[in-house]
N, C-alpha and C. Protein backbone atom coordinates (compact mmCIF):
# COMPACT_ATOMS: atom_id res chain seq x y z
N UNK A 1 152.89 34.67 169.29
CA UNK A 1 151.77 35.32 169.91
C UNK A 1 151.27 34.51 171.11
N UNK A 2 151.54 33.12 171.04
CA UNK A 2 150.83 32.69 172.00
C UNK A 2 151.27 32.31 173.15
N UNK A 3 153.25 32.41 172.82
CA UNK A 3 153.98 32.77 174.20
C UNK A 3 153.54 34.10 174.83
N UNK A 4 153.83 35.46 174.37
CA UNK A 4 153.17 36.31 174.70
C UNK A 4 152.14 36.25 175.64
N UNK A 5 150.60 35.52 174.92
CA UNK A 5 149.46 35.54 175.81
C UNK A 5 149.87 34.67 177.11
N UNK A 6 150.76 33.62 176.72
CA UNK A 6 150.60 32.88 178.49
C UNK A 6 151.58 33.50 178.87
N UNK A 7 152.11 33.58 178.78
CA UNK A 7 153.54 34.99 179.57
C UNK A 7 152.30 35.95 180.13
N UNK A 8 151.83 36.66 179.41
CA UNK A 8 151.27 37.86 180.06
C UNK A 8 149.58 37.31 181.13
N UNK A 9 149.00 36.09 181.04
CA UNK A 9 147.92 35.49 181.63
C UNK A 9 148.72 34.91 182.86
N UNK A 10 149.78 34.60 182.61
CA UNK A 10 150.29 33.97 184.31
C UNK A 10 151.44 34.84 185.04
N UNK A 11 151.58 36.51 184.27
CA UNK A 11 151.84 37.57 185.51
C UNK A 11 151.29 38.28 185.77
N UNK A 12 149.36 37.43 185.69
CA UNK A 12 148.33 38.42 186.24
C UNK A 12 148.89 38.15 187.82
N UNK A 13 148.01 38.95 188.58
CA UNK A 13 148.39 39.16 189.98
C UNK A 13 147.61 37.54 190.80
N UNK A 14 146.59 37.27 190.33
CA UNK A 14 145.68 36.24 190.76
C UNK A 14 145.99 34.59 190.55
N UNK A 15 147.14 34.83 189.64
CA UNK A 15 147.30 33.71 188.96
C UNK A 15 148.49 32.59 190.31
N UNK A 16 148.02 31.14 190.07
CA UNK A 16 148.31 30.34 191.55
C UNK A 16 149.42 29.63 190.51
N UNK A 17 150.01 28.74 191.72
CA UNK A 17 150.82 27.96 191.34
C UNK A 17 150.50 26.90 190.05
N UNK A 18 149.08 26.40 190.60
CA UNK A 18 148.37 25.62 189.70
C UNK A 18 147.99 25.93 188.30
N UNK A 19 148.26 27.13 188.32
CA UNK A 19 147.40 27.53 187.21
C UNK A 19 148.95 27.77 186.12
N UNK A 20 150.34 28.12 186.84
CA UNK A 20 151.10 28.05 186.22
C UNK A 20 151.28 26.75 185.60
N UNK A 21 150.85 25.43 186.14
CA UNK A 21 151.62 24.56 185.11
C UNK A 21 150.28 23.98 184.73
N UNK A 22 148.94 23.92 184.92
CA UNK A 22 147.86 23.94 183.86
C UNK A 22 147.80 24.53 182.70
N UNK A 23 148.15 25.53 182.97
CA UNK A 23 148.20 26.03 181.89
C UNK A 23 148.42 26.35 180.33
N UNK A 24 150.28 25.85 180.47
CA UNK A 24 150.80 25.69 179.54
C UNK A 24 150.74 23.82 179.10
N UNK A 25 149.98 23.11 180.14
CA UNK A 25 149.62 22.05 179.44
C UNK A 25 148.46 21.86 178.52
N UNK A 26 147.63 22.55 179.48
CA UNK A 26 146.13 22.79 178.15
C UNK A 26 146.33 23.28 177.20
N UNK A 27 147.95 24.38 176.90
CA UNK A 27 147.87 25.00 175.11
C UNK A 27 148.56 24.28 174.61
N UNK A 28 149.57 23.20 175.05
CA UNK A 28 149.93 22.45 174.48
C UNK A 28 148.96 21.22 174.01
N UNK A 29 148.28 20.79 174.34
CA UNK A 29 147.27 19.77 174.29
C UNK A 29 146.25 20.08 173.41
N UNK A 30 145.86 21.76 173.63
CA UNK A 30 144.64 22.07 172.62
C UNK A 30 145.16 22.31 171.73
N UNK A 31 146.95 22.89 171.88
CA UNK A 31 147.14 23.61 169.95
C UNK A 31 147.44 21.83 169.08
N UNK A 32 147.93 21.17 170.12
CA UNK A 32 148.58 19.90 169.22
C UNK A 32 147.14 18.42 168.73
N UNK A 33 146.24 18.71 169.75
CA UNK A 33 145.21 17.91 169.46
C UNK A 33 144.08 18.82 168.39
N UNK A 34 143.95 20.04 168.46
CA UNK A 34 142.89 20.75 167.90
C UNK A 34 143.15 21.42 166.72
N UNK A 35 143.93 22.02 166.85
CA UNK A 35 144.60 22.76 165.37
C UNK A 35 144.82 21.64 164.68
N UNK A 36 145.21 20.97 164.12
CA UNK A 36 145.64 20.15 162.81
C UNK A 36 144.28 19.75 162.28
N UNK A 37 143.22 19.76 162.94
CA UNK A 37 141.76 19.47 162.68
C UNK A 37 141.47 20.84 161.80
N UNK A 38 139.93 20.28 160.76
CA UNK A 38 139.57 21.11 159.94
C UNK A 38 138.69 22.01 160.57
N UNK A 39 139.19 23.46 160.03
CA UNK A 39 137.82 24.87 160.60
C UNK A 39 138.96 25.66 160.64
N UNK A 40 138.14 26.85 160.93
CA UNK A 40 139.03 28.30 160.61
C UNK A 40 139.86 28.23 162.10
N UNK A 41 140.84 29.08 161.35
CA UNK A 41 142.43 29.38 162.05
C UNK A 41 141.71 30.23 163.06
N UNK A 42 141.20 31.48 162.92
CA UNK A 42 140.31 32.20 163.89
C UNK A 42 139.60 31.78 164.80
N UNK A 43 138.73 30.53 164.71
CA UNK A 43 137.59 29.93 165.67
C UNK A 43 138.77 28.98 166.75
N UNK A 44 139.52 28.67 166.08
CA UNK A 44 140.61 27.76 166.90
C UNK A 44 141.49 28.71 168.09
N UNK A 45 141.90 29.72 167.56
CA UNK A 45 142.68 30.44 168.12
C UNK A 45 141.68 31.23 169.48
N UNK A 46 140.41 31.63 169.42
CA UNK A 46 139.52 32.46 169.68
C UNK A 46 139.10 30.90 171.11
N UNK A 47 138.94 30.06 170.50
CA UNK A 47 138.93 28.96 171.43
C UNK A 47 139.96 28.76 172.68
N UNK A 48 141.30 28.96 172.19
CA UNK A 48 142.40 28.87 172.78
C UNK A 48 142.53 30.00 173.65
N UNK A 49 142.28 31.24 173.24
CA UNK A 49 141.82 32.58 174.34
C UNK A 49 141.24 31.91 174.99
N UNK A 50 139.94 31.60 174.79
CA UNK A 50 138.79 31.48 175.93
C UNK A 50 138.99 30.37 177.25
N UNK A 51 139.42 29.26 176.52
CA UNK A 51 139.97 27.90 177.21
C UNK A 51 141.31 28.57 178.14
N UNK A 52 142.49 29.50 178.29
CA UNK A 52 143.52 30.10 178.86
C UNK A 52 142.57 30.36 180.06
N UNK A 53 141.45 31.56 180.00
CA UNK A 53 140.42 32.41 180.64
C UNK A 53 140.05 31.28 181.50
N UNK A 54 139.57 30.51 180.79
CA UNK A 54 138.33 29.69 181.66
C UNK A 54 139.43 28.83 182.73
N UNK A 55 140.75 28.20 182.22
CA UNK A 55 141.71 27.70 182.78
C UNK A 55 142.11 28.20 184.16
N UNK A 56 142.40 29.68 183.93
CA UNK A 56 142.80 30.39 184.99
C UNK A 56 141.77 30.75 186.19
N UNK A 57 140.05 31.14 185.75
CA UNK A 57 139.15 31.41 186.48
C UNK A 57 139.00 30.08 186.85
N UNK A 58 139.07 28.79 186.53
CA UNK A 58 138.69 27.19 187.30
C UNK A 58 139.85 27.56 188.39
N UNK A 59 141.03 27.39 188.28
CA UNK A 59 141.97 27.40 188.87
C UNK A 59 141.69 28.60 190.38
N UNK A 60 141.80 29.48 190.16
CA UNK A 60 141.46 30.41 190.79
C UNK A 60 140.01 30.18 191.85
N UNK A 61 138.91 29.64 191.30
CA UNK A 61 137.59 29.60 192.25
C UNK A 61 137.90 28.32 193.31
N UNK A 62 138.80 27.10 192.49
CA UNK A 62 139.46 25.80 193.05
C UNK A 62 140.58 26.33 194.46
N UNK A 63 140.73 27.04 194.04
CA UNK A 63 141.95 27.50 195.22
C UNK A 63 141.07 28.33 196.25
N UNK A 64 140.16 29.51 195.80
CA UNK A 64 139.70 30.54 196.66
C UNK A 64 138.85 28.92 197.48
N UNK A 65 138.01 28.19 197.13
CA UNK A 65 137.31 27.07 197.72
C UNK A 65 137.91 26.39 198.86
N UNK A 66 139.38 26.20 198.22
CA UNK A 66 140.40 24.91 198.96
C UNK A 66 140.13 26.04 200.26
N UNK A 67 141.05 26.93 199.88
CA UNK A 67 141.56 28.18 201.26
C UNK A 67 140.35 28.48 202.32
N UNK A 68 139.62 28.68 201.96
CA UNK A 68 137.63 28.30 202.70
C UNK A 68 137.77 27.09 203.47
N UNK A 69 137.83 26.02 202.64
CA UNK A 69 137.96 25.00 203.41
C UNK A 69 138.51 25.11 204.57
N UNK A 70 140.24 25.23 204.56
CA UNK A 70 141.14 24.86 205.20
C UNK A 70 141.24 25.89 206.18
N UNK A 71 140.57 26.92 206.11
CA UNK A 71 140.48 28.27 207.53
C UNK A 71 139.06 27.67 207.86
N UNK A 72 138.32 26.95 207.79
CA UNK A 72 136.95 26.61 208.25
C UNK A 72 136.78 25.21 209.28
N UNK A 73 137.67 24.20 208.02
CA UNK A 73 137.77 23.15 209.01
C UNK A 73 139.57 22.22 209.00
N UNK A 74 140.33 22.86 208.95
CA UNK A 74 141.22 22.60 209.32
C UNK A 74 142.18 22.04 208.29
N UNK A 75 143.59 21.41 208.72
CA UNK A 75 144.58 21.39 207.21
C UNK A 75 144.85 19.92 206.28
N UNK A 76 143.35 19.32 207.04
CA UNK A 76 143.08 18.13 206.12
C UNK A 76 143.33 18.76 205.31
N UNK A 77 142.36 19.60 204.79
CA UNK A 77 141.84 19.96 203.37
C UNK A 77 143.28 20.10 202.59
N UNK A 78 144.14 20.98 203.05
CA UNK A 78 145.31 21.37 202.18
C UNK A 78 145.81 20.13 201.68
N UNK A 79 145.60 18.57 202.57
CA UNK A 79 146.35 17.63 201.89
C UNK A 79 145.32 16.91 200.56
N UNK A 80 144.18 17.19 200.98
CA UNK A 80 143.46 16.68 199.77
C UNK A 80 143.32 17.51 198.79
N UNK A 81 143.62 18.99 198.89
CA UNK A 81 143.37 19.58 197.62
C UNK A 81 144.73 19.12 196.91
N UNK A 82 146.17 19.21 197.42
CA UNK A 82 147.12 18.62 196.45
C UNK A 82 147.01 17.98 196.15
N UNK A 83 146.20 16.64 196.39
CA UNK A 83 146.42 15.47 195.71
C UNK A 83 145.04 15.70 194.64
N UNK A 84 143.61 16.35 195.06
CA UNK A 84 142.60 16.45 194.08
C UNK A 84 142.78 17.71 193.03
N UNK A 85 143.74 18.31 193.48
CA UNK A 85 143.88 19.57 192.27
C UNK A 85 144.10 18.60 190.92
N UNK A 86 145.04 18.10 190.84
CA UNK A 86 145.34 17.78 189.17
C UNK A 86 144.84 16.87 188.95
N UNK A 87 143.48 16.43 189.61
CA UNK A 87 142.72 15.43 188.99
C UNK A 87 141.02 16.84 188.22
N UNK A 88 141.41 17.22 189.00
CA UNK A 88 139.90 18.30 188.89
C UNK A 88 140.52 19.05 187.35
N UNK A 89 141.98 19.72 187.09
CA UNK A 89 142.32 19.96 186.31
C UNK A 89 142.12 19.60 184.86
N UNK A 90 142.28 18.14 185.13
CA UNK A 90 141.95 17.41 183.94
C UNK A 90 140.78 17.20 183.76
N UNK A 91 139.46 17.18 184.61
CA UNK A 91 138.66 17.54 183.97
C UNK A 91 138.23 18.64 183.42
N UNK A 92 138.75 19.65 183.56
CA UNK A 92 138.64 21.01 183.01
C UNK A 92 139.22 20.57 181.63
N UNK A 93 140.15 20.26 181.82
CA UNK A 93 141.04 20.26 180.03
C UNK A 93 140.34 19.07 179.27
N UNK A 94 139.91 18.30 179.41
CA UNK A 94 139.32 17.42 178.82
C UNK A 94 137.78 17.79 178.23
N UNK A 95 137.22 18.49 179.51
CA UNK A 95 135.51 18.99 179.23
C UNK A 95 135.81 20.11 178.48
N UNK A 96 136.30 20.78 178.64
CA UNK A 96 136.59 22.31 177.47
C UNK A 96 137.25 21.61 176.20
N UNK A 97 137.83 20.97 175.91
CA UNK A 97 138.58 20.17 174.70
C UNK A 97 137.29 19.08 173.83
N UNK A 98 136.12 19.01 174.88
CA UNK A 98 135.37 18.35 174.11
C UNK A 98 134.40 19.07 173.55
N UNK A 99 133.67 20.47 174.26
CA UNK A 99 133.47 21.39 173.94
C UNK A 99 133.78 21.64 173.03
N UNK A 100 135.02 22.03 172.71
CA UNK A 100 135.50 23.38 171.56
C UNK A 100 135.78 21.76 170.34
N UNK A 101 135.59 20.79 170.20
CA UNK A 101 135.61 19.72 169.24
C UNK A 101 134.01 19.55 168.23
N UNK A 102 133.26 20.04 169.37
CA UNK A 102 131.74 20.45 169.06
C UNK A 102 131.20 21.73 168.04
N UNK A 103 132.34 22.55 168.82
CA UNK A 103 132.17 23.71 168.23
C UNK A 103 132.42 24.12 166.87
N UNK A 104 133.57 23.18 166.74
CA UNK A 104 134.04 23.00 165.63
C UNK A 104 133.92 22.00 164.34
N UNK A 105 132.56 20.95 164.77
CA UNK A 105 132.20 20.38 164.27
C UNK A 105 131.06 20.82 163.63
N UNK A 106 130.30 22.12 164.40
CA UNK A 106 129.33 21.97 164.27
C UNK A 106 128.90 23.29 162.94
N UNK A 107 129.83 23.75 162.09
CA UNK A 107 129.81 23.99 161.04
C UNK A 107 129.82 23.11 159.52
N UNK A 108 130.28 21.53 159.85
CA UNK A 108 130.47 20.72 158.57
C UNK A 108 128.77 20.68 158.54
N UNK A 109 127.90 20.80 158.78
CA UNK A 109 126.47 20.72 157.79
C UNK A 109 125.65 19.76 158.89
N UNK A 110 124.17 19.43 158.47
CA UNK A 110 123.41 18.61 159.14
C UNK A 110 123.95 16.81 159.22
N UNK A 111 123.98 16.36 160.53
CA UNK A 111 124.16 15.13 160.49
C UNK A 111 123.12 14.19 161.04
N UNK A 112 123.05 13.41 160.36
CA UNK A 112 121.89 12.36 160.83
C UNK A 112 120.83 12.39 160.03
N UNK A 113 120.36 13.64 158.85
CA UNK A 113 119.40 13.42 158.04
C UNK A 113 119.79 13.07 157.15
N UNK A 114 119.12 12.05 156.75
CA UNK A 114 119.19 11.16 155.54
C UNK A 114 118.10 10.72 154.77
N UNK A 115 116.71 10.49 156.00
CA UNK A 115 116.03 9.29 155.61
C UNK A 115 114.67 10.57 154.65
């Protein structure tokens, strides 16, 4: 199923170069770091939708931005977005991965009351 979904999320029409190989690194990263962790199969998977989405719309606003740039003030920009794309990336996969670690924590019960 979840070849399927990135098969069919990266022959949307919008979808960039970047977003092709983000992509399949963030489901590799979220199914192999997040799934083996405790919580429902559903909230994980439902995560993994959303994180694809959010993957592709970062990707996508990062590029429509760069292209602004680079028709505005010239083709610096194109050399710094290659080199700052896959740093910006990873913060996407890292901040959504800490996110959905929250999310999923935040069913084991109250923490910190004790006293």
């Amino acid at each position: 199923m979840g070849i399927i979904l990135s098969y069919t999320l990266l022959s949307l029409p919008f979808v960039n170069n970047e977003s092709s190989w983000t992509l399949p690194a963030f489901n590799f990263l979220f199914v192999s770091l997040t799934f083996p962790l405790n919580g429902a199969l559903v909230k994980k998977v439902f995560l993994l939708i959303t994180g694809d989405f959010v993957c592709l719309l970062w990707n996508y606003l990062i590029s429509l931005l760069a292209h602004t740039f680079v028709y505005s003030f010239g083709d610096i920009f194109n050399t710094l977005y290659m080199i700052f794309t896959p740093l910006l990336n990873l913060f996407m996969i890292v901040s959504f991965w800490s996110v959905s670690l929250t999310v999923l924590a935040r069913g084991r019960g109250k923490v910190g009351v004790g006293i």
